[in-house]
N, C-alpha and C. Protein backbone atom coordinates (compact mmCIF):
# COMPACT_ATOMS: atom_id res chain seq x y z
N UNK A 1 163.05 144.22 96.80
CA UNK A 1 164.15 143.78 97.63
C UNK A 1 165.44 144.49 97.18
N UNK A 2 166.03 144.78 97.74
CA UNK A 2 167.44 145.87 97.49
C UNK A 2 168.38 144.21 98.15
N UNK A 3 169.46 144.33 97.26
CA UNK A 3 170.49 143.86 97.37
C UNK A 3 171.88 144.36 97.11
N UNK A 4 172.47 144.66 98.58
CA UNK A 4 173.79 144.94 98.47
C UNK A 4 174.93 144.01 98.45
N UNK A 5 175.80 144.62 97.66
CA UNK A 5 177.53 143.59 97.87
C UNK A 5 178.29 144.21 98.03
N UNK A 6 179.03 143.09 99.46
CA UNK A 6 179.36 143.96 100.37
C UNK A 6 180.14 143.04 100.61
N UNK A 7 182.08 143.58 101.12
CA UNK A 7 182.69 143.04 101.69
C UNK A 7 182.10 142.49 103.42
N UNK A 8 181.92 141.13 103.56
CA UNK A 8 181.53 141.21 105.06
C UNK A 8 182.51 141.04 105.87
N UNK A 9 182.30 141.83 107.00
CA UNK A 9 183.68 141.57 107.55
C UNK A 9 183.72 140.58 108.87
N UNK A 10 184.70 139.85 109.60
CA UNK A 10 185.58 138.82 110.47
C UNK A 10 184.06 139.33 111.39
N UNK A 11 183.81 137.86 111.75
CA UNK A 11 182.11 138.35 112.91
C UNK A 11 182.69 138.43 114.39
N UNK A 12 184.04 138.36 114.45
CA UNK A 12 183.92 139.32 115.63
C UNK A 12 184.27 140.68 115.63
N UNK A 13 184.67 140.93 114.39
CA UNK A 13 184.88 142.65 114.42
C UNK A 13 183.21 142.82 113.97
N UNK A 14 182.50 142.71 113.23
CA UNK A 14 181.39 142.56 113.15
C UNK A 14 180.10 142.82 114.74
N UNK A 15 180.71 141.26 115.40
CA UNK A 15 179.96 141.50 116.47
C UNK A 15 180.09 142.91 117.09
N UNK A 16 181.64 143.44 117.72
CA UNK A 16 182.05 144.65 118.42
C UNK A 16 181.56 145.83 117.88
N UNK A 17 181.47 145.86 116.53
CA UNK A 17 181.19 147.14 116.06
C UNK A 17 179.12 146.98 115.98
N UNK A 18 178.89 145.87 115.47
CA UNK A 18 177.24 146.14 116.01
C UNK A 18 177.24 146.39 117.22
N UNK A 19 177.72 145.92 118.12
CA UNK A 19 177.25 146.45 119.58
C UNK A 19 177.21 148.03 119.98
N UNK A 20 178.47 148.68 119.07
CA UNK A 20 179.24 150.05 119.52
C UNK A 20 177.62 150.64 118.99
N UNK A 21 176.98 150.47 117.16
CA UNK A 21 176.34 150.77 116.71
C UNK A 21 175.29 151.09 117.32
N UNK A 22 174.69 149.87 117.50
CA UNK A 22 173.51 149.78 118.93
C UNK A 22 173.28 150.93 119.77
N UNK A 23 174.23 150.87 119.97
CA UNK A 23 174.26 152.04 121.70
C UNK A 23 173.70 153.31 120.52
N UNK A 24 175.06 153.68 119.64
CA UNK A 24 174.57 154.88 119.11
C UNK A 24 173.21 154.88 118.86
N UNK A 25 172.69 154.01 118.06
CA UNK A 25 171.24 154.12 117.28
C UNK A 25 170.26 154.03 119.22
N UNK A 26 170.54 154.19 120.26
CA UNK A 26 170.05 153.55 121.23
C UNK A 26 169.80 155.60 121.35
N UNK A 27 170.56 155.85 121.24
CA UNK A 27 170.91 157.19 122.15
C UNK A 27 170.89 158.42 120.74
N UNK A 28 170.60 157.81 119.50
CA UNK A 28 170.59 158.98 118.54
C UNK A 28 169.59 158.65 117.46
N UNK A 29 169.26 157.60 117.35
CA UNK A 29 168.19 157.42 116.16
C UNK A 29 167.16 158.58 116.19
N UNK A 30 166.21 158.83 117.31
CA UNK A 30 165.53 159.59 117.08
C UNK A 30 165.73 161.02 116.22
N UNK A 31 167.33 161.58 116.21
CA UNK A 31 167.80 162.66 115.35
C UNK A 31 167.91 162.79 113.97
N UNK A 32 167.73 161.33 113.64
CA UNK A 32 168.03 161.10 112.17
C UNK A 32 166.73 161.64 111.73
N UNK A 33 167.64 162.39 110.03
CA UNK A 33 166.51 163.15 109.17
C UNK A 33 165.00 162.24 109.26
N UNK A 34 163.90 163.09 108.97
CA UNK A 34 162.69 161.97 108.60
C UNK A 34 162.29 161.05 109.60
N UNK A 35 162.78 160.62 110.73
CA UNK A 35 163.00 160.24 111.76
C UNK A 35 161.77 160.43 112.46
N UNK A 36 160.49 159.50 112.53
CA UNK A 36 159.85 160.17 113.48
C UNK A 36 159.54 159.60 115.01
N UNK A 37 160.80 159.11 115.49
CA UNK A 37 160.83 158.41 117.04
C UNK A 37 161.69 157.32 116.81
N UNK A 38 162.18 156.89 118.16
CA UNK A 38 163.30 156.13 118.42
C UNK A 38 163.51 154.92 116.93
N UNK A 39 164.41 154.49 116.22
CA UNK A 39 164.40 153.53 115.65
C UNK A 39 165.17 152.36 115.89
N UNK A 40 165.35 150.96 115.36
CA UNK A 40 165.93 150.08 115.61
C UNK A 40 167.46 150.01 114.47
N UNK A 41 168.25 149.80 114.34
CA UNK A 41 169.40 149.59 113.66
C UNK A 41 169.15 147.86 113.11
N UNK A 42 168.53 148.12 111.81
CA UNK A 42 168.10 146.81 111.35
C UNK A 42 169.71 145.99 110.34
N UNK A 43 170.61 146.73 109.94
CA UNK A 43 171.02 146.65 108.99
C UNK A 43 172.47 145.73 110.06
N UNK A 44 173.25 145.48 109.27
CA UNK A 44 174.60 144.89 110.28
C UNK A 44 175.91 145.64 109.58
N UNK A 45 176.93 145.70 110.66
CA UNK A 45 178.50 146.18 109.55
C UNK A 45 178.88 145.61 108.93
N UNK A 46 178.96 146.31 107.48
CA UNK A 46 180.01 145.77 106.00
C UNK A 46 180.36 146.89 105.16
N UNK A 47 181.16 146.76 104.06
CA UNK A 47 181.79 147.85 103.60
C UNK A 47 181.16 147.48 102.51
N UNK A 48 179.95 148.59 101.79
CA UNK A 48 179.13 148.38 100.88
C UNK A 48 179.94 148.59 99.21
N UNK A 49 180.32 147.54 98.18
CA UNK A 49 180.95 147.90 97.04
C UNK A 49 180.05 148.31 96.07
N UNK A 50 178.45 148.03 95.91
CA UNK A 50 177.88 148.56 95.27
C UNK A 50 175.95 147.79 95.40
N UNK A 51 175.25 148.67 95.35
CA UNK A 51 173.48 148.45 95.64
C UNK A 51 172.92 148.03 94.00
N UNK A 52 171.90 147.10 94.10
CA UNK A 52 170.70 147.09 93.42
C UNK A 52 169.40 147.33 93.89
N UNK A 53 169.01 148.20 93.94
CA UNK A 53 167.55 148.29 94.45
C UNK A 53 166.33 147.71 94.36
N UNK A 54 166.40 146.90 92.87
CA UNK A 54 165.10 146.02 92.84
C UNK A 54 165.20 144.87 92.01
N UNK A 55 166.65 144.26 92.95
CA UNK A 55 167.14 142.84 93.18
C UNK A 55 166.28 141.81 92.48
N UNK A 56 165.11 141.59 92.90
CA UNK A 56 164.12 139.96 92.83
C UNK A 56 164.43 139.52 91.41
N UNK A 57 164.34 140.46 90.71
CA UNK A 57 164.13 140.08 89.23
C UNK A 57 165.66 139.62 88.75
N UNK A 58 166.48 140.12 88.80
CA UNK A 58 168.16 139.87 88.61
C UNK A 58 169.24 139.22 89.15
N UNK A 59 167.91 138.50 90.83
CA UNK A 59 169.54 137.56 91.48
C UNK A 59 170.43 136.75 91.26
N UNK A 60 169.74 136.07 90.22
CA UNK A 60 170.93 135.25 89.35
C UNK A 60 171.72 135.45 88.89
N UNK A 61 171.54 136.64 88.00
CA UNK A 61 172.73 137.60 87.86
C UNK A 61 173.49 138.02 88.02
N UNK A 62 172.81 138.98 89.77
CA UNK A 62 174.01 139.48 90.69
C UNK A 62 174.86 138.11 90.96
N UNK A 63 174.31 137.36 91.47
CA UNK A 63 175.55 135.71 91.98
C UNK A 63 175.92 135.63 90.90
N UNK A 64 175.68 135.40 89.79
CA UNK A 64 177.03 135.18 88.75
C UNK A 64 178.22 136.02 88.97
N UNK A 65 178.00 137.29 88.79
CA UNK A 65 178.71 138.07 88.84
C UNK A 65 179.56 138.46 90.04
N UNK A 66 179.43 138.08 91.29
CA UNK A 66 179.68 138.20 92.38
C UNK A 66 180.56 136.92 92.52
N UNK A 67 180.20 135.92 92.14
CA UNK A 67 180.88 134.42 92.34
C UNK A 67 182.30 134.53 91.63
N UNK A 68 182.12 134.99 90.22
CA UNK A 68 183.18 135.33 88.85
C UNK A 68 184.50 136.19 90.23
N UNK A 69 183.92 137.35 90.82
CA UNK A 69 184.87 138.30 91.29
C UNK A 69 185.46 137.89 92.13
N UNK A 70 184.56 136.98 93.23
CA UNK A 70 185.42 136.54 94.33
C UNK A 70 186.37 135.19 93.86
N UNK A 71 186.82 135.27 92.78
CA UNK A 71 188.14 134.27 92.56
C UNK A 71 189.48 135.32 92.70
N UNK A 72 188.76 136.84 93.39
CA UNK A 72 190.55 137.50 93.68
C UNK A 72 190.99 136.96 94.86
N UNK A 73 191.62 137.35 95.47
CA UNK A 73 192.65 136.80 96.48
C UNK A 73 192.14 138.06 97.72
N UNK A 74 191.71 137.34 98.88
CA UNK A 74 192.29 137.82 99.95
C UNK A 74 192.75 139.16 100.26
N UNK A 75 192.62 140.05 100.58
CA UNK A 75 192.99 141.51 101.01
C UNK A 75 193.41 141.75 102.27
N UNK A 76 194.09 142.44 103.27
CA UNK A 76 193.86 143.66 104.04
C UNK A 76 193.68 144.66 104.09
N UNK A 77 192.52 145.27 104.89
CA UNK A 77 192.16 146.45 104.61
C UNK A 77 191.99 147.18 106.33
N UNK A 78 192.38 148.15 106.27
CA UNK A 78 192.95 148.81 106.88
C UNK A 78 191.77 150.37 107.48
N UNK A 79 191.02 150.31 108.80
CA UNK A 79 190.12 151.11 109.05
C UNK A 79 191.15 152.27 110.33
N UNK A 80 190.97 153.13 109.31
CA UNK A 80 191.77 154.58 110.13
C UNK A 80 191.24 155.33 111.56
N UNK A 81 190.19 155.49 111.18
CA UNK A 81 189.21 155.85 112.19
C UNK A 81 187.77 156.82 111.96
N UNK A 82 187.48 157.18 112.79
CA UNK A 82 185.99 157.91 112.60
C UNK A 82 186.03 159.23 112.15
N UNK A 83 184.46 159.58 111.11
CA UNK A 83 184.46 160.88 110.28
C UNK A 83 183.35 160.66 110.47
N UNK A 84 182.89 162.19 109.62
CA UNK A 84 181.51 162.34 109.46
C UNK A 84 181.70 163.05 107.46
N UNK A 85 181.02 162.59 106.93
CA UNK A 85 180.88 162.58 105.56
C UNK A 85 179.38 163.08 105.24
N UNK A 86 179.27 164.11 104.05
CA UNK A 86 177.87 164.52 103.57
C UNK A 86 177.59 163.53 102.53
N UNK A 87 176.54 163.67 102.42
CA UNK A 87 175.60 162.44 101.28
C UNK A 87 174.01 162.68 101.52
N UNK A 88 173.33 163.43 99.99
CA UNK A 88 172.38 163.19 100.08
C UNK A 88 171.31 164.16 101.10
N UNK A 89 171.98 165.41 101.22
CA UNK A 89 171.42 166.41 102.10
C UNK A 89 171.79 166.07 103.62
N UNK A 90 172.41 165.08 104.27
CA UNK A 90 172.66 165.38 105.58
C UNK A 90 174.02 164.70 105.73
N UNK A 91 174.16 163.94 106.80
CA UNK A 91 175.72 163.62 107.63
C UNK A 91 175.63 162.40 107.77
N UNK A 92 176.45 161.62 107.62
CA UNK A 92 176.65 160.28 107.83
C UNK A 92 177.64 159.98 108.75
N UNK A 93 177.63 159.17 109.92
CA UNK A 93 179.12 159.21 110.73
C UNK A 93 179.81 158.08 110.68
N UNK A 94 180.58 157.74 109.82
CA UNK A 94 181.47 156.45 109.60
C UNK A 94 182.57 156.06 109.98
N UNK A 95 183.07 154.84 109.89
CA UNK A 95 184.26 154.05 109.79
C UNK A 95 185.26 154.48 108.42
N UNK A 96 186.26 155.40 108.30
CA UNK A 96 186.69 155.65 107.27
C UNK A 96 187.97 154.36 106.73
N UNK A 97 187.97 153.96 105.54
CA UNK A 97 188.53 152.48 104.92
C UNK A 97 190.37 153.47 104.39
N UNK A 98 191.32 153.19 104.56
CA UNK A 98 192.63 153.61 104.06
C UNK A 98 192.32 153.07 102.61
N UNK A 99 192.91 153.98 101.61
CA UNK A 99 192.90 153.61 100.22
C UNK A 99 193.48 151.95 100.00
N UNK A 100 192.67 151.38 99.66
CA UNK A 100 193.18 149.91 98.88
C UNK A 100 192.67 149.78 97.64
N UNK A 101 193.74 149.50 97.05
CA UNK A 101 193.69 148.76 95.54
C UNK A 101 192.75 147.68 95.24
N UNK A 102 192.74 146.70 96.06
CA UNK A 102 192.53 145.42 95.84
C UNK A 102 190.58 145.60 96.01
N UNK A 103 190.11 146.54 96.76
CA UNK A 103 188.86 146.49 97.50
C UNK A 103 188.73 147.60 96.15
N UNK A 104 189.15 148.39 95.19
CA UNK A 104 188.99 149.15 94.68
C UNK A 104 188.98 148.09 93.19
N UNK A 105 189.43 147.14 93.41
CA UNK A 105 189.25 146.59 92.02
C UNK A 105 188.12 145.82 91.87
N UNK A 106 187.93 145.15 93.30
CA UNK A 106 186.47 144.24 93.46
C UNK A 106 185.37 145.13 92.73
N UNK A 107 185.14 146.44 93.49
CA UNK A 107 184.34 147.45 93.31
C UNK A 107 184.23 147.45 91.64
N UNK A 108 185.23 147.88 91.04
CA UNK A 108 185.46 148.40 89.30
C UNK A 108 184.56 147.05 88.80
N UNK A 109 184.88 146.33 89.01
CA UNK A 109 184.76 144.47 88.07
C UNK A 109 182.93 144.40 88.38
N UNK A 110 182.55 144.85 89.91
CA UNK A 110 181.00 144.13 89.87
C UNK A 110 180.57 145.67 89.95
N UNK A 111 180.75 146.69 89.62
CA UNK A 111 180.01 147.98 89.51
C UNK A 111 180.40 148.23 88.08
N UNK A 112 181.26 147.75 87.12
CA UNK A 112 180.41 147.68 85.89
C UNK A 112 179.89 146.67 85.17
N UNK A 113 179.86 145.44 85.90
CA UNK A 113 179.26 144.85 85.05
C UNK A 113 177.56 144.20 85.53
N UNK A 114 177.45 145.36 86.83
CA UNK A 114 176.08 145.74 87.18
C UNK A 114 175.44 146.81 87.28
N UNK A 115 176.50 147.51 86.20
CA UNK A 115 175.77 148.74 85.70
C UNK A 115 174.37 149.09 85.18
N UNK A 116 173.82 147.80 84.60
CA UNK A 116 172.92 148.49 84.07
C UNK A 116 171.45 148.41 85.44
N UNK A 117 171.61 147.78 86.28
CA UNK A 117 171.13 147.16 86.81
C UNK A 117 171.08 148.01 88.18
N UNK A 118 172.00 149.24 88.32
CA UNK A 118 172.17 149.91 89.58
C UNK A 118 171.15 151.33 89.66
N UNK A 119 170.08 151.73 90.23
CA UNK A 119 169.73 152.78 90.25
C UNK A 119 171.09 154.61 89.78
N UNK A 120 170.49 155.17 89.41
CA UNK A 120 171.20 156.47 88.91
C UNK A 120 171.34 157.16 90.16
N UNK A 121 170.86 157.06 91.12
CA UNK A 121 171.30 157.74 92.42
C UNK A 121 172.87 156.95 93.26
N UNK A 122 172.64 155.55 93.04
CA UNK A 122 174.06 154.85 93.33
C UNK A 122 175.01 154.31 92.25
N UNK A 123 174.75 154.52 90.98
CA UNK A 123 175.82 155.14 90.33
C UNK A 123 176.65 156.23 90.40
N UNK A 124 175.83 157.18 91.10
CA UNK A 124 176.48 158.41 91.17
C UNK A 124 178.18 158.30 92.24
N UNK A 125 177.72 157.07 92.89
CA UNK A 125 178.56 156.35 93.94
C UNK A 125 179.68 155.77 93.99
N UNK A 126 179.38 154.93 92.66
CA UNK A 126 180.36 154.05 91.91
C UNK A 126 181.87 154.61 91.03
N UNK A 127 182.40 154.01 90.54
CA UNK A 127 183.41 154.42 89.71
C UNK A 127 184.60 154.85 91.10
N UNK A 128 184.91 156.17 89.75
CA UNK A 128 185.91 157.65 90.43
C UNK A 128 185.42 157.72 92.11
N UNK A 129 184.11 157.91 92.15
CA UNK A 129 183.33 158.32 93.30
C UNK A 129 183.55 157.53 94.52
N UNK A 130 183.55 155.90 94.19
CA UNK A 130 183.54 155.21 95.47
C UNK A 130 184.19 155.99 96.53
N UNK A 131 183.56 155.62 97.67
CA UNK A 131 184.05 155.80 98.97
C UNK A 131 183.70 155.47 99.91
N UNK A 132 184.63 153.72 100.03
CA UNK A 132 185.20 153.00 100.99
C UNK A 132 184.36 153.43 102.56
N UNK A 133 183.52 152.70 103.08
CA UNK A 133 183.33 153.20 104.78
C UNK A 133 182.23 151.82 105.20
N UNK A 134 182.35 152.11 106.66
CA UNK A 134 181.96 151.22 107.44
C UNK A 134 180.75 151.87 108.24
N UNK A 135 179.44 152.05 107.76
CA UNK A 135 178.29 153.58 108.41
C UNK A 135 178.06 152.82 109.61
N UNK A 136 178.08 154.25 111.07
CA UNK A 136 177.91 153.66 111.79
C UNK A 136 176.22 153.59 112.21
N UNK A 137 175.79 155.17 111.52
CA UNK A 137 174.60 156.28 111.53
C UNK A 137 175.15 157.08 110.43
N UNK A 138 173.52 156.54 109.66
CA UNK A 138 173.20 157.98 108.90
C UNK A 138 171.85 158.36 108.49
N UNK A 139 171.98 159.68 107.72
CA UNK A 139 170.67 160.95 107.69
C UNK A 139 170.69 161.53 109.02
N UNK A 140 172.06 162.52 109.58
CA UNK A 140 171.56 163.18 110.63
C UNK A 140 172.58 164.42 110.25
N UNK A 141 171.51 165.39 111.09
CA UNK A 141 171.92 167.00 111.01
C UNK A 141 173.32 167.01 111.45
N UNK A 142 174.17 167.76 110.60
CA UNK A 142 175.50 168.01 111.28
C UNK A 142 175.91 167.97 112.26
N UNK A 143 175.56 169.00 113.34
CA UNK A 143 175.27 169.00 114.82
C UNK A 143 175.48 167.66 115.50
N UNK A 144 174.44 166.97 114.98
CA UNK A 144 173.88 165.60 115.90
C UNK A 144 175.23 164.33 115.15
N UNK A 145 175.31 164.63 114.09
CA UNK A 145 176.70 164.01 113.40
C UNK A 145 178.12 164.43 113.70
N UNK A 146 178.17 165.37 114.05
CA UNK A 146 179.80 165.65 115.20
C UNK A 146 179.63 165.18 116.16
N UNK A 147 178.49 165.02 116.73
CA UNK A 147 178.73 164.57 118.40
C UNK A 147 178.61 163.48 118.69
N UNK A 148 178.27 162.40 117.09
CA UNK A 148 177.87 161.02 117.78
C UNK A 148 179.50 161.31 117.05
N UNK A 149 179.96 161.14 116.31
CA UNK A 149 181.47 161.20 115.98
C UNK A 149 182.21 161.47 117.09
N UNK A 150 182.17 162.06 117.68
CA UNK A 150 183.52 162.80 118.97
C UNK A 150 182.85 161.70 120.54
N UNK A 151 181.52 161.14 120.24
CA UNK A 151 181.53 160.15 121.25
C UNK A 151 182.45 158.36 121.34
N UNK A 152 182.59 158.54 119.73
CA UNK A 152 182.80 157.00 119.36
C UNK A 152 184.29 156.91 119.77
N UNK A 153 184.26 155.89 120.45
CA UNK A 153 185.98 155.60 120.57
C UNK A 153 186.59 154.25 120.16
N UNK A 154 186.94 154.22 118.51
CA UNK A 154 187.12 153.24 118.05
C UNK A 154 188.41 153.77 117.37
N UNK A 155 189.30 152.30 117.47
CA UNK A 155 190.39 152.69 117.48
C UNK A 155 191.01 152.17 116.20
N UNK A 156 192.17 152.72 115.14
CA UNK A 156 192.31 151.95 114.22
C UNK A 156 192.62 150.47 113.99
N UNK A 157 192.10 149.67 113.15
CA UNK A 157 192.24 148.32 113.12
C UNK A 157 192.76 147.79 111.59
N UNK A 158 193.11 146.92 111.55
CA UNK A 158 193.08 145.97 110.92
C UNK A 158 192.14 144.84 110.41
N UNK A 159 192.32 144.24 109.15
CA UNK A 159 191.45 142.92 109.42
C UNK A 159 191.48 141.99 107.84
N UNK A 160 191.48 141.26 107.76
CA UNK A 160 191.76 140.37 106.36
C UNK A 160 190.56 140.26 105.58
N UNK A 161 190.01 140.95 104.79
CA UNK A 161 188.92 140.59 103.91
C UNK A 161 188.79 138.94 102.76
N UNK A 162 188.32 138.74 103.69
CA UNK A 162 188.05 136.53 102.94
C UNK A 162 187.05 136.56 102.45
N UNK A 163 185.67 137.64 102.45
CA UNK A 163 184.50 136.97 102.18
C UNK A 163 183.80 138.29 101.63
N UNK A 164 183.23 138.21 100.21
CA UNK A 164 182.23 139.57 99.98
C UNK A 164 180.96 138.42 99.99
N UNK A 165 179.94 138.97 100.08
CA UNK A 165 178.40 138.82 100.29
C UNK A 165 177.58 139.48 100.03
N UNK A 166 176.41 139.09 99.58
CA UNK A 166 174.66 139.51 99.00
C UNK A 166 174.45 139.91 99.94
N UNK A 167 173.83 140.83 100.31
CA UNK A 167 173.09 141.51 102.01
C UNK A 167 171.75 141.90 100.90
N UNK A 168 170.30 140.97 101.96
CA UNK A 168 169.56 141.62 101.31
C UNK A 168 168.39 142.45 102.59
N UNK A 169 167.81 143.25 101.80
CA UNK A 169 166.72 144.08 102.67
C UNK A 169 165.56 143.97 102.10
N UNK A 170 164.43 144.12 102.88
CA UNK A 170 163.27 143.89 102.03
C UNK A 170 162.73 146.00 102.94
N UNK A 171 163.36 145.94 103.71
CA UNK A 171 162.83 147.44 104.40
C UNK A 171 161.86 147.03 105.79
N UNK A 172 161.60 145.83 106.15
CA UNK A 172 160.80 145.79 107.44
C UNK A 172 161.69 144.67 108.28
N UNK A 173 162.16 143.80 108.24
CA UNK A 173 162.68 142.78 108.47
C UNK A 173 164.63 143.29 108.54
N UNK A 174 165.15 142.76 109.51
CA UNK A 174 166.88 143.05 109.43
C UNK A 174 167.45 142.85 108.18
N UNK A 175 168.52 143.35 107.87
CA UNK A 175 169.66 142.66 106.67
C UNK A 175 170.10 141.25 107.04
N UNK A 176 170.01 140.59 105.84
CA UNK A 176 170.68 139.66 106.08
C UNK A 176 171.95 139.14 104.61
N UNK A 177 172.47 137.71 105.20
CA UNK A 177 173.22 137.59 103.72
C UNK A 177 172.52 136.49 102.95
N UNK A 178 172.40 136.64 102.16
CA UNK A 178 171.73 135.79 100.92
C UNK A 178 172.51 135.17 100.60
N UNK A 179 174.17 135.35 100.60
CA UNK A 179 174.86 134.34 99.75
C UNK A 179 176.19 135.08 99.92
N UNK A 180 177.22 134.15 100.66
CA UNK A 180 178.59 134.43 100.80
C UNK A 180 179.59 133.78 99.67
N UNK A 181 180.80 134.67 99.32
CA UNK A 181 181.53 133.89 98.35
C UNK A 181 183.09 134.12 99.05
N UNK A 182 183.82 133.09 99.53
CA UNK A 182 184.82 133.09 99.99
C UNK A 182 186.64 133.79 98.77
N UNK A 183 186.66 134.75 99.37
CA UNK A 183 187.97 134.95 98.35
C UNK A 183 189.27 134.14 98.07
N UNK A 184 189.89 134.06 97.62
CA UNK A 184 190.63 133.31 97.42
C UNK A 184 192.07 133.21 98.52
């Protein structure tokens, strides 16, 4: 079971942007790398602060540690608009996040003190590296990643971050949240 923590965001910006998602994954999944025919968009929008990949054994853990952080306060965070970003041999087309402090400190506090606990491929992620986004689609060829980019028409927003959350995956079944912790 992979477990992410993840700012979740206001469920009606949530709802709007799964829907936008949808369409894309409706009209582009099949392009994604490895890809072999139409897929479903199992996962939901959140701004991922850091992954465990093989969660089962450590969830107690992660909620300690997750519970401890969300005694910060409340944020705004601030979404600029749409990019396309490399990662991992192909293109990702995201929601790009305006630099915040506050979403940058959450990150520091539960990415090291689930360091030991994070695969070496999403460490590589963490720290210096973070970078803040909202995926709308990813693993696709450049090409097919400019054009779902230059289709999306989402406009910059706003929105108050109150709540980070456990999102877990098992890989067949949707994301879901395992466990919300309200910020302060």
């Amino acid at each position: 079971m992979i477990a992410t923590i993840i700012v979740n965001l206001p469920e009606e910006i949530r709802n709007q942007l799964e829907n936008e998602i949808n369409l894309v994954f409706e009209k582009y999944s099949q392009f994604r790398v490895g890809a072999s025919g139409p897929t479903k968009y199992k996962n939901f929008p959140h701004i991922t602060i850091t992954r465990v990949d093989d969660a089962q054994k450590s969830m107690g853990e992660i909620v300690e540690v997750v519970k401890n952080v969300a005694q910060l306060t409340q944020f705004q965070i601030k979404v600029t608009g749409v990019s396309v970003i490399e990662g991992g041999g192909s293109f990702h087309v995201v929601l790009e996040i305006e630099k915040n402090e506050s979403l940058k400190e959450i990150h520091e506090k539960i990415f090291q003190q689930l360091f030991p606990l994070i695969n070496e491929d999403w460490r590589k992620l963490g720290g210096e590296n973070y970078h803040p986004h909202i995926s709308i689609i990813t693993w696709m060829p450049k090409e097919k990643a400019l054009e779902v980019a230059s289709s999306i028409n989402i406009k910059p927003f706003k929105f108050f971050a109150k709540e980070i959350a456990i999102k877990t995956m098992d890989g067949k079944d949707k994301a879901k949240v395992f466990e919300t912790f309200q910020l302060r």
